[in-house]
C-alpha atoms as a PDB file:
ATOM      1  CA  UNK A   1    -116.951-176.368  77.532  1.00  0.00           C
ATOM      2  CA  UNK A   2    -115.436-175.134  81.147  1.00  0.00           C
ATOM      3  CA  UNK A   3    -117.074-171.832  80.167  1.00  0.00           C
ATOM      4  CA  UNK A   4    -120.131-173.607  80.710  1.00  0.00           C
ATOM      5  CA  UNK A   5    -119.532-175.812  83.795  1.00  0.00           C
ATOM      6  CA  UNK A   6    -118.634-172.338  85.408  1.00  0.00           C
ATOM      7  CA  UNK A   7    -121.761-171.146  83.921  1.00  0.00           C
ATOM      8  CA  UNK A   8    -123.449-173.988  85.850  1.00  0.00           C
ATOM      9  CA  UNK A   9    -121.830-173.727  89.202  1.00  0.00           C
ATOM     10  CA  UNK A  10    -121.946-169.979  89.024  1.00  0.00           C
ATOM     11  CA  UNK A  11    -126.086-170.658  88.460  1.00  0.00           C
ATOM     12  CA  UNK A  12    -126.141-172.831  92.003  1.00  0.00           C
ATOM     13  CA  UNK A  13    -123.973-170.280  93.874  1.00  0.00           C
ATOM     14  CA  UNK A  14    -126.801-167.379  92.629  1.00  0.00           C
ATOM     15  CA  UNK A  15    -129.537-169.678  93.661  1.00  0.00           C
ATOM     16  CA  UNK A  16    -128.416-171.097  97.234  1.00  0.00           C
ATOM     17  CA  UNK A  17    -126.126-167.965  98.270  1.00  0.00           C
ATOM     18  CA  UNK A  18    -126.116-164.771  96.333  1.00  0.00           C
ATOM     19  CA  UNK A  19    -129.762-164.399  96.404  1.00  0.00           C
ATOM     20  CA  UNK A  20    -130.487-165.069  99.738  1.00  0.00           C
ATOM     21  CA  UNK A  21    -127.537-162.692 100.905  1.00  0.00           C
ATOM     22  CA  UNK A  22    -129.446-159.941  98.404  1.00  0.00           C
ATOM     23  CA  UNK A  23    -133.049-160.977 100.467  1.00  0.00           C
ATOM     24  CA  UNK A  24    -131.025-160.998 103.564  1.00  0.00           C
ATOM     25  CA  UNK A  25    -128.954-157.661 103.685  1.00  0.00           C
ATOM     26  CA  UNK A  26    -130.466-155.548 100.679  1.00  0.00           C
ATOM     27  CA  UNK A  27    -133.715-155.508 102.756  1.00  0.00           C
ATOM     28  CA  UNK A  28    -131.991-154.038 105.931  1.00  0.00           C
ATOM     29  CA  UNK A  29    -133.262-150.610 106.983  1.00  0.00           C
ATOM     30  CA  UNK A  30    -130.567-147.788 106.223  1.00  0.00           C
ATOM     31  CA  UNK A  31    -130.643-143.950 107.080  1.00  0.00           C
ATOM     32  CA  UNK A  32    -129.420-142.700 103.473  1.00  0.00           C
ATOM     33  CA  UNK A  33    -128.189-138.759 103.772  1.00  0.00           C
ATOM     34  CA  UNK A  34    -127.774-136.651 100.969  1.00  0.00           C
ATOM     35  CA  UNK A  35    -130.033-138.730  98.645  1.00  0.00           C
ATOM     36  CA  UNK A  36    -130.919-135.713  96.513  1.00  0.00           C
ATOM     37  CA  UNK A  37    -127.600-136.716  94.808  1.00  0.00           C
ATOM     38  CA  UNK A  38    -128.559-140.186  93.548  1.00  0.00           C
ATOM     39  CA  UNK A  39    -131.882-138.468  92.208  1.00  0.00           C
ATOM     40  CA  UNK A  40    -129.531-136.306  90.511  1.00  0.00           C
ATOM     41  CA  UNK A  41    -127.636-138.775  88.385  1.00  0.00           C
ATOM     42  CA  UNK A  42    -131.712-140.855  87.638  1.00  0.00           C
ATOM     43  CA  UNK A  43    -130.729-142.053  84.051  1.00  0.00           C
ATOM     44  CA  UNK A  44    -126.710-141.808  84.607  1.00  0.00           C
ATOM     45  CA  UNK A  45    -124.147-144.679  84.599  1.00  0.00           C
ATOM     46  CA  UNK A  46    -121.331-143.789  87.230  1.00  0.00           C
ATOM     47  CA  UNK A  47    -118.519-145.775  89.014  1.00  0.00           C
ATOM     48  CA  UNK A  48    -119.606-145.832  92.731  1.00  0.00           C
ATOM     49  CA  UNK A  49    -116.818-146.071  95.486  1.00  0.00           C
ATOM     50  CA  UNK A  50    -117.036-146.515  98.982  1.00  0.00           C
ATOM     51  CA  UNK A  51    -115.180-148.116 102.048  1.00  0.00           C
ATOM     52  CA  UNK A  52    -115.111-152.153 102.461  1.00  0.00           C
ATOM     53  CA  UNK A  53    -116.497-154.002 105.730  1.00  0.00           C
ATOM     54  CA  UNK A  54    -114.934-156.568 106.952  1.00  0.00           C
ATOM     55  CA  UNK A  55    -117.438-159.347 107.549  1.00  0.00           C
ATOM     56  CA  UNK A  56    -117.630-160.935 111.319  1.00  0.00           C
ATOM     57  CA  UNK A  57    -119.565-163.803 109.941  1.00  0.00           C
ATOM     58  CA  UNK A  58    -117.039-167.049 109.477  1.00  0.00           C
ATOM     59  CA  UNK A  59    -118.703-167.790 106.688  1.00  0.00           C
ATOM     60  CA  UNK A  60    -119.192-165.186 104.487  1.00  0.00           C
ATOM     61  CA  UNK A  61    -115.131-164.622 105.274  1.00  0.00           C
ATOM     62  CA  UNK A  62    -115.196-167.925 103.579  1.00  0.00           C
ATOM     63  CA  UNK A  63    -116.641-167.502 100.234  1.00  0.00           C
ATOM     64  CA  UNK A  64    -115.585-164.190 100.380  1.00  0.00           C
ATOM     65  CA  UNK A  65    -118.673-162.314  99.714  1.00  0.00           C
ATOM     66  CA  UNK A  66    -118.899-159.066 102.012  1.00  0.00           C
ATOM     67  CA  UNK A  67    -122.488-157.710 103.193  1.00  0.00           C
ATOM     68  CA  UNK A  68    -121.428-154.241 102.269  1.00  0.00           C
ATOM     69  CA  UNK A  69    -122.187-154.559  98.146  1.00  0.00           C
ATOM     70  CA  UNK A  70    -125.454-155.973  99.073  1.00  0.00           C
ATOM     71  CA  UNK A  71    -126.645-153.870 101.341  1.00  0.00           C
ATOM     72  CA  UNK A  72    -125.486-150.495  98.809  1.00  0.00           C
ATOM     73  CA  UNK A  73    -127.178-152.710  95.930  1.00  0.00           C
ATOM     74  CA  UNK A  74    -130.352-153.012  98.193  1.00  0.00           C
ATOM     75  CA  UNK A  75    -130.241-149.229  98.388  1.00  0.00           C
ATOM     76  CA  UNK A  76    -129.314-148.193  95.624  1.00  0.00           C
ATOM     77  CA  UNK A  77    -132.102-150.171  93.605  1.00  0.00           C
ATOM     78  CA  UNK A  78    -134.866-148.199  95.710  1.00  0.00           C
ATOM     79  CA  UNK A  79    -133.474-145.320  93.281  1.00  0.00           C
ATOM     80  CA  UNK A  80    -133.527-147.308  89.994  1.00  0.00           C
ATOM     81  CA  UNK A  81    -129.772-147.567  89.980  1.00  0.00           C
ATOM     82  CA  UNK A  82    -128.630-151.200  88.927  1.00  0.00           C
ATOM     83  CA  UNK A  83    -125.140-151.891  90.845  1.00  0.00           C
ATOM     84  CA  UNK A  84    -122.960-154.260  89.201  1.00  0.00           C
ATOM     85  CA  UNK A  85    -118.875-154.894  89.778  1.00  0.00           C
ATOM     86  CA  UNK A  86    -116.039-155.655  87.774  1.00  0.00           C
ATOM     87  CA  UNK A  87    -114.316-159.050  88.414  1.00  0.00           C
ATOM     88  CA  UNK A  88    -111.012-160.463  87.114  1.00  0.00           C
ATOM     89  CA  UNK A  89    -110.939-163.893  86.437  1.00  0.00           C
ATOM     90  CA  UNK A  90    -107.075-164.462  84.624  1.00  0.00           C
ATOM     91  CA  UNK A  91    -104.440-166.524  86.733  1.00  0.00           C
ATOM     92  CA  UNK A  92    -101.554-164.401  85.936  1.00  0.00           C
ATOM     93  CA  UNK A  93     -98.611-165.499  83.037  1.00  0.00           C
ATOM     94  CA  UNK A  94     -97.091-168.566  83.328  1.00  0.00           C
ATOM     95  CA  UNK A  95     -92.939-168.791  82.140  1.00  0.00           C
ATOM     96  CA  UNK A  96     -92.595-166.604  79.279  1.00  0.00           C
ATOM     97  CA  UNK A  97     -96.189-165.220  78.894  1.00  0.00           C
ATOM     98  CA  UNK A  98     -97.427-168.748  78.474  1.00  0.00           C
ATOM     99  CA  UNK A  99    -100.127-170.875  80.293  1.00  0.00           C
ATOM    100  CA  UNK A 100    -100.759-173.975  80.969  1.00  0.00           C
ATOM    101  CA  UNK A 101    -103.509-175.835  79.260  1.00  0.00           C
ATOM    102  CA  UNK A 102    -104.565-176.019  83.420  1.00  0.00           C
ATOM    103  CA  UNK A 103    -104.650-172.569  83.594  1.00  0.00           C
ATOM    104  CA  UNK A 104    -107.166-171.494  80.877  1.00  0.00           C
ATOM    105  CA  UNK A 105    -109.193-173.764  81.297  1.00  0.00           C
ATOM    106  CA  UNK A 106    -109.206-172.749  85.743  1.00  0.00           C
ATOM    107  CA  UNK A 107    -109.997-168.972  84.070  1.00  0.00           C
ATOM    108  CA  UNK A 108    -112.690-169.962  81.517  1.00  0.00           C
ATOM    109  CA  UNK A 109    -114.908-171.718  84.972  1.00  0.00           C
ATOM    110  CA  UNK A 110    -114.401-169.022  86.782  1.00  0.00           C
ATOM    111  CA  UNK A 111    -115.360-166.414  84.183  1.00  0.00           C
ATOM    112  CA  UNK A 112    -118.188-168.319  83.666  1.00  0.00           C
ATOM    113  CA  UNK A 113    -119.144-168.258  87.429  1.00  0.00           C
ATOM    114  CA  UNK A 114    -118.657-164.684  87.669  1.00  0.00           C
ATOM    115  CA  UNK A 115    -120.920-164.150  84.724  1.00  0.00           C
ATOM    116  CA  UNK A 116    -123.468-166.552  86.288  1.00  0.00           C
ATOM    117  CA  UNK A 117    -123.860-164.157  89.402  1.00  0.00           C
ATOM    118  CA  UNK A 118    -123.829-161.182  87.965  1.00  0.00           C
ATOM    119  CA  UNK A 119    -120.921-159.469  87.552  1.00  0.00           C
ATOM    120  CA  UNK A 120    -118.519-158.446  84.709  1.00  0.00           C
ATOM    121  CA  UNK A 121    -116.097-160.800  84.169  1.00  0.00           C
ATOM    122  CA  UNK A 122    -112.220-158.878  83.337  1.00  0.00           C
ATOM    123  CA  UNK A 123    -109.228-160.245  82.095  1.00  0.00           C
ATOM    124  CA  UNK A 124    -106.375-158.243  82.665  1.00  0.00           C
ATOM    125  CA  UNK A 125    -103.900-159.700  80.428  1.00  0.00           C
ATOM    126  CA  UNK A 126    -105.681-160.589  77.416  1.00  0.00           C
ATOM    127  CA  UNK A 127    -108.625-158.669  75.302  1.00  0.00           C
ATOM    128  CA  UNK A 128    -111.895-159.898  75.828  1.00  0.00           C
ATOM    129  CA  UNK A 129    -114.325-157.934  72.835  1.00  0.00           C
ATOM    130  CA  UNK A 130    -117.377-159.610  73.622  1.00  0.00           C
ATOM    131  CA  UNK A 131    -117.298-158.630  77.156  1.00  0.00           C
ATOM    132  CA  UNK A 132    -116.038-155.388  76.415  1.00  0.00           C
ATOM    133  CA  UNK A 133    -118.639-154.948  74.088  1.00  0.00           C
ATOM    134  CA  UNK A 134    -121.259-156.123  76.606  1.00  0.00           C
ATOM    135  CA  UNK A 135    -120.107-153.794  79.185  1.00  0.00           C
ATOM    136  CA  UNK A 136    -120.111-150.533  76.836  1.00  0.00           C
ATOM    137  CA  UNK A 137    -123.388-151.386  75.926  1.00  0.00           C
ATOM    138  CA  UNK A 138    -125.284-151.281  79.387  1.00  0.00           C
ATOM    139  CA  UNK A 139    -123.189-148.425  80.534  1.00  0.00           C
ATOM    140  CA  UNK A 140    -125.504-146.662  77.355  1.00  0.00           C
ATOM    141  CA  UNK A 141    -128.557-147.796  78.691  1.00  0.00           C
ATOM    142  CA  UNK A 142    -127.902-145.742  81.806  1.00  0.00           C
ATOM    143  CA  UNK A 143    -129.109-146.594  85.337  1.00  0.00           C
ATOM    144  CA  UNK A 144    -125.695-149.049  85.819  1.00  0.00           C
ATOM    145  CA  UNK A 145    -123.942-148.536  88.937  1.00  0.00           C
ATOM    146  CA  UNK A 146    -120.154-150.308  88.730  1.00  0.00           C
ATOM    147  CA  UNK A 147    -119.034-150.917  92.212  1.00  0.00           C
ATOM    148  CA  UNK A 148    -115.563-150.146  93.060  1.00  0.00           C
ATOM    149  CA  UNK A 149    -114.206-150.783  96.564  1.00  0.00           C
ATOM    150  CA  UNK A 150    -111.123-148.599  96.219  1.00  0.00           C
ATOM    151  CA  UNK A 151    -109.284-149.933  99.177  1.00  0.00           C
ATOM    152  CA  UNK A 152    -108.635-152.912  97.659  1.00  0.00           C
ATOM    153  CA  UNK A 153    -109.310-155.388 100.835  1.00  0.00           C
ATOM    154  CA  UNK A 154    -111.658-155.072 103.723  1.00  0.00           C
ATOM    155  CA  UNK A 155    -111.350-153.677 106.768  1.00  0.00           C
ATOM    156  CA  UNK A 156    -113.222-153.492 110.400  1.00  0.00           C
ATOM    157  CA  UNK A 157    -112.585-149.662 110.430  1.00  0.00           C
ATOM    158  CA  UNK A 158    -112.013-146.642 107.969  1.00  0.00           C
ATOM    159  CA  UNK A 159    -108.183-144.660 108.529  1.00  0.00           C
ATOM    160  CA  UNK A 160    -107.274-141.827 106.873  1.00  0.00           C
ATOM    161  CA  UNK A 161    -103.542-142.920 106.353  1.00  0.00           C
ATOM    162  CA  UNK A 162    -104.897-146.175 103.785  1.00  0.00           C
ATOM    163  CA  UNK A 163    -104.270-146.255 100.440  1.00  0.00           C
ATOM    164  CA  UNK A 164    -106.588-146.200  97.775  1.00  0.00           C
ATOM    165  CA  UNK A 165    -106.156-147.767  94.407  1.00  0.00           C
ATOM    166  CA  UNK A 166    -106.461-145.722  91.214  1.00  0.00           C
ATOM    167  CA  UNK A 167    -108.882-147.888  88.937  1.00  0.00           C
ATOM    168  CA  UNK A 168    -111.521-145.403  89.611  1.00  0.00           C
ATOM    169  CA  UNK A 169    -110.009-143.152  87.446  1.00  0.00           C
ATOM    170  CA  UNK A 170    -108.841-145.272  84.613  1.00  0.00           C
ATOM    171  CA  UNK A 171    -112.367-146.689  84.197  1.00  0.00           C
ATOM    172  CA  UNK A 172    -113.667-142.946  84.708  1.00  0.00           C
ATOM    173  CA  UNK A 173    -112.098-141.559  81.783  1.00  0.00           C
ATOM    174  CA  UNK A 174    -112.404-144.811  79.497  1.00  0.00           C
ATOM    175  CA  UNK A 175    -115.934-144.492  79.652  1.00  0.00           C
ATOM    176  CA  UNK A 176    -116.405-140.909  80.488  1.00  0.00           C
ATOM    177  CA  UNK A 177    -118.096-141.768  83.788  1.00  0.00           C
ATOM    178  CA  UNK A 178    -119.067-139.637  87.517  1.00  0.00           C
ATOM    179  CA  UNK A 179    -117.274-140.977  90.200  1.00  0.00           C
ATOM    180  CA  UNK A 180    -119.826-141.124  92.913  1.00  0.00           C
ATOM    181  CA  UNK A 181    -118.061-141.927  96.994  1.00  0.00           C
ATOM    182  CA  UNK A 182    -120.138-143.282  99.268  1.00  0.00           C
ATOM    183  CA  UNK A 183    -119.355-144.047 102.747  1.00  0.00           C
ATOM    184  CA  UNK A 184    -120.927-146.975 104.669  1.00  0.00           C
ATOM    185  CA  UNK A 185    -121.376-146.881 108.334  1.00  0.00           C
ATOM    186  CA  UNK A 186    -122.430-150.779 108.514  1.00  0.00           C
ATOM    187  CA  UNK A 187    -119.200-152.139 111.114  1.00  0.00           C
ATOM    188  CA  UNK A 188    -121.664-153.006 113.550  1.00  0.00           C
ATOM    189  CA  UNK A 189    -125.122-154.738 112.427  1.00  0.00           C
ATOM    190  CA  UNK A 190    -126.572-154.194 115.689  1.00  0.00           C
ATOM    191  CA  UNK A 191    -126.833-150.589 114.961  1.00  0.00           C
ATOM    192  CA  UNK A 192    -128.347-148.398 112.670  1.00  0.00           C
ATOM    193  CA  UNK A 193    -126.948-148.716 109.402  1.00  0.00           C
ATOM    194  CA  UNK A 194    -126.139-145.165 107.756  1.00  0.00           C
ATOM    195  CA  UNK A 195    -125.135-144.744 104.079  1.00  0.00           C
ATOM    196  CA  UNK A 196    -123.850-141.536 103.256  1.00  0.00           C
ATOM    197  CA  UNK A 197    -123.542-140.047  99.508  1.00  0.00           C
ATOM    198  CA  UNK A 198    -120.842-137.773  98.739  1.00  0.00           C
ATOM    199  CA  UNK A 199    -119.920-135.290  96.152  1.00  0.00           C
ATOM    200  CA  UNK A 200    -119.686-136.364  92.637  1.00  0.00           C
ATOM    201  CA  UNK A 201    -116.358-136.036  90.338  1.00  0.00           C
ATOM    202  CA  UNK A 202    -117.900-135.219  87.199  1.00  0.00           C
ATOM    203  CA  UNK A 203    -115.218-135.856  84.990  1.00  0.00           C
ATOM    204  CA  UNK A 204    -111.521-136.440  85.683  1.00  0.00           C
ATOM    205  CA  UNK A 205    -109.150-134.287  84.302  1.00  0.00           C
ATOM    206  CA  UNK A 206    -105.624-135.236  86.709  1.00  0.00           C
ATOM    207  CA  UNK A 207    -105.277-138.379  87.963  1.00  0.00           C
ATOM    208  CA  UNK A 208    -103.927-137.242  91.676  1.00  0.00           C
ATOM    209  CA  UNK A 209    -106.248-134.482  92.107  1.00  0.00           C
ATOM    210  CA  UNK A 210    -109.250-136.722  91.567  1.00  0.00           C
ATOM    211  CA  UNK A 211    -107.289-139.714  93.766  1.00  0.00           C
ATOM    212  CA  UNK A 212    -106.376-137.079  96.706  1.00  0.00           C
ATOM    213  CA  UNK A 213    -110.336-135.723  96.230  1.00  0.00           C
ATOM    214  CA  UNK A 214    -111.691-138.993  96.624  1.00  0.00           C
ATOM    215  CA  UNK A 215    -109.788-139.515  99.638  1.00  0.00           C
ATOM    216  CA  UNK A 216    -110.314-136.383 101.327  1.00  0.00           C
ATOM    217  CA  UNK A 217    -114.090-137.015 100.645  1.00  0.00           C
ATOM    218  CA  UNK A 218    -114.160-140.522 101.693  1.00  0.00           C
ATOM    219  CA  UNK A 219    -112.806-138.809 105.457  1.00  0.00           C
ATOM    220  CA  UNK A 220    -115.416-136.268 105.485  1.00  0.00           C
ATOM    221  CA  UNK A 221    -118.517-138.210 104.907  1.00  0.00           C
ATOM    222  CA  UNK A 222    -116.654-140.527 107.849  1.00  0.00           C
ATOM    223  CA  UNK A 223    -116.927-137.728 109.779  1.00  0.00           C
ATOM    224  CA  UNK A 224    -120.095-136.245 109.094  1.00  0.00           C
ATOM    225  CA  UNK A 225    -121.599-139.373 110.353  1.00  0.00           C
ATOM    226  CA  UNK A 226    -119.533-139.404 113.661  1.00  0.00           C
ATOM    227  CA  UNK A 227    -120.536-135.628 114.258  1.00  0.00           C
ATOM    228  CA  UNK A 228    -124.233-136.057 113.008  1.00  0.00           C
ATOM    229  CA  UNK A 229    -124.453-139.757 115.614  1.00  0.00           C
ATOM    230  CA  UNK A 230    -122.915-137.093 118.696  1.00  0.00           C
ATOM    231  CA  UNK A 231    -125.208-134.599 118.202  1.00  0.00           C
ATOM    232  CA  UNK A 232    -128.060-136.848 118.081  1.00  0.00           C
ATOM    233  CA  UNK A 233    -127.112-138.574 121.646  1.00  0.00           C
ATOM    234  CA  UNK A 234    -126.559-135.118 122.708  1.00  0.00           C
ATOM    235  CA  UNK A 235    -130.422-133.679 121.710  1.00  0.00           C
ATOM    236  CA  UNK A 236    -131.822-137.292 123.554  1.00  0.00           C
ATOM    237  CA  UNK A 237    -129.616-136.352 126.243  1.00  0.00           C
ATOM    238  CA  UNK A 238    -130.682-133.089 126.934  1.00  0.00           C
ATOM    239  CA  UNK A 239    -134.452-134.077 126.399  1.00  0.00           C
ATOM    240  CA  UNK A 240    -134.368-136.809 128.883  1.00  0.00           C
ATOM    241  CA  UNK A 241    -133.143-133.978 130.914  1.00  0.00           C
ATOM    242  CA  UNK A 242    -135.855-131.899 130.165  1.00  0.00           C
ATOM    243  CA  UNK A 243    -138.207-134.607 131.074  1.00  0.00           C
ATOM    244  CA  UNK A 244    -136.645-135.277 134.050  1.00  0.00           C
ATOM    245  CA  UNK A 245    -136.848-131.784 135.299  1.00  0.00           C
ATOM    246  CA  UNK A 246    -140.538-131.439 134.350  1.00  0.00           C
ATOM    247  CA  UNK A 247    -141.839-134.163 136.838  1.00  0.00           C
ATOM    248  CA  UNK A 248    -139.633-132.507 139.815  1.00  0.00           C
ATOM    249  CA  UNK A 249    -140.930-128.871 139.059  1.00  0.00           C
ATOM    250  CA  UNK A 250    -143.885-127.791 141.031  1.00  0.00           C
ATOM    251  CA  UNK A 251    -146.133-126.599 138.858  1.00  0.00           C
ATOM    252  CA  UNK A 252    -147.354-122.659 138.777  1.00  0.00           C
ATOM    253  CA  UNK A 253    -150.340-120.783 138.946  1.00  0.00           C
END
């Protein structure tokens, strides 16, 4: 029964918010480098991983729903990928491993609202076959792209020094699935958005060489954008230059 009142709510919230946000930022123009990648993995399920925005917007701080997935959804879809996330719903224990009768029923809404817009609903302390069952059987049909945001919160900015969380990897060998990173230059909406697509792990054999790989990625794709931004201020530069020193020259012959 709560199941199905979360089912209901979860239905308004896709209807009046998550759909509009999809209209709203998956439709935003975005410069997308090293593309030839995503054509690459056309037919592939993969765990996709990149760096979390911190909204400005009040209210999407509010309901807690960042512009970043849609916008890497909006993208991603233009290359038949289908991006999805994974999204626990449990309350933690209660005393002695036990829960209130409050408590399940809380979970059971809210897994039904996070079915109801889309996502996967996870329980972390209890088995869940159906779902599980669910899950392993569109990761076969291919095209599924399960967002991670390895940081674990958002941020206005990327460092270097932040940790990332491991899930990535457990999920990665579970279901013997590419880790793809992408980096998302999207701080500022008032300037061109740039989505960058980074080198693929394949399959993960160590846990810390994939984790210290992803990270070391994660800062070069930051980079390449930074370098890639300079250079192009510095060709406009030098042809306004140019320009410039064209009407001044007399002309010869």
């Amino acid at each position: 029964m709560f199941y199905y009142v979360g089912r209901s709510i979860g239905f308004v919230l896709m209807w009046i918010v998550v759909k509009p946000m999809r209209f709203k930022y998956g439709n935003k123009k975005v410069e997308i480098q090293n593309d030839f990648i995503l054509r690459q993995l056309n037919g592939k399920s993969m765990i996709l991983i990149s760096n979390h925005i911190k909204p400005r917007n009040k209210f999407l701080k509010i309901i807690t729903m960042p512009y970043d997935a849609f916008v890497i959804r909006g993208v991603l879809k233009r290359y038949g990928i289908y991006t999805t996330a994974l999204t626990s719903y449990d309350s933690g224990m209660g005393n002695k491993g036990r829960k209130s009768k409050w408590l399940k029923r809380k979970e059971q809404v809210v897994k039904g609202i996070v079915k109801s817009i889309d996502l996967i609903p996870l329980n972390r302390n209890e088995s869940d076959p159906v779902t599980i069952k669910d899950f392993q059987r569109r990761i076969k049909k291919g095209n599924l792209g399960i967002g991670i945001f390895p940081e674990g919160s958002w941020y206005r900015g990327f460092r270097k020094s932040r940790k990332l969380f491991p899930g990535m990897v457990v999920l990665s060998k579970r279901y013997n699935l590419p880790i793809v990173p992408l980096y998302l230059d999207a701080y500022n909406l008032n300037k061109p958005i740039r989505l960058t697509v980074g080198n693929p792990v394949w399959q993960v054999n160590d846990n810390n060489e994939t984790m210290a790989f992803i990270k070391t990625e994660l800062i070069r794709l930051n980079q390449v954008g930074k370098n890639q931004i300079t250079h192009t201020e510095g060709v406009e530069n030098s042809l306004d230059s140019d320009e410039e020193g064209m009407e001044v020259s007399p002309s010869i012959g």
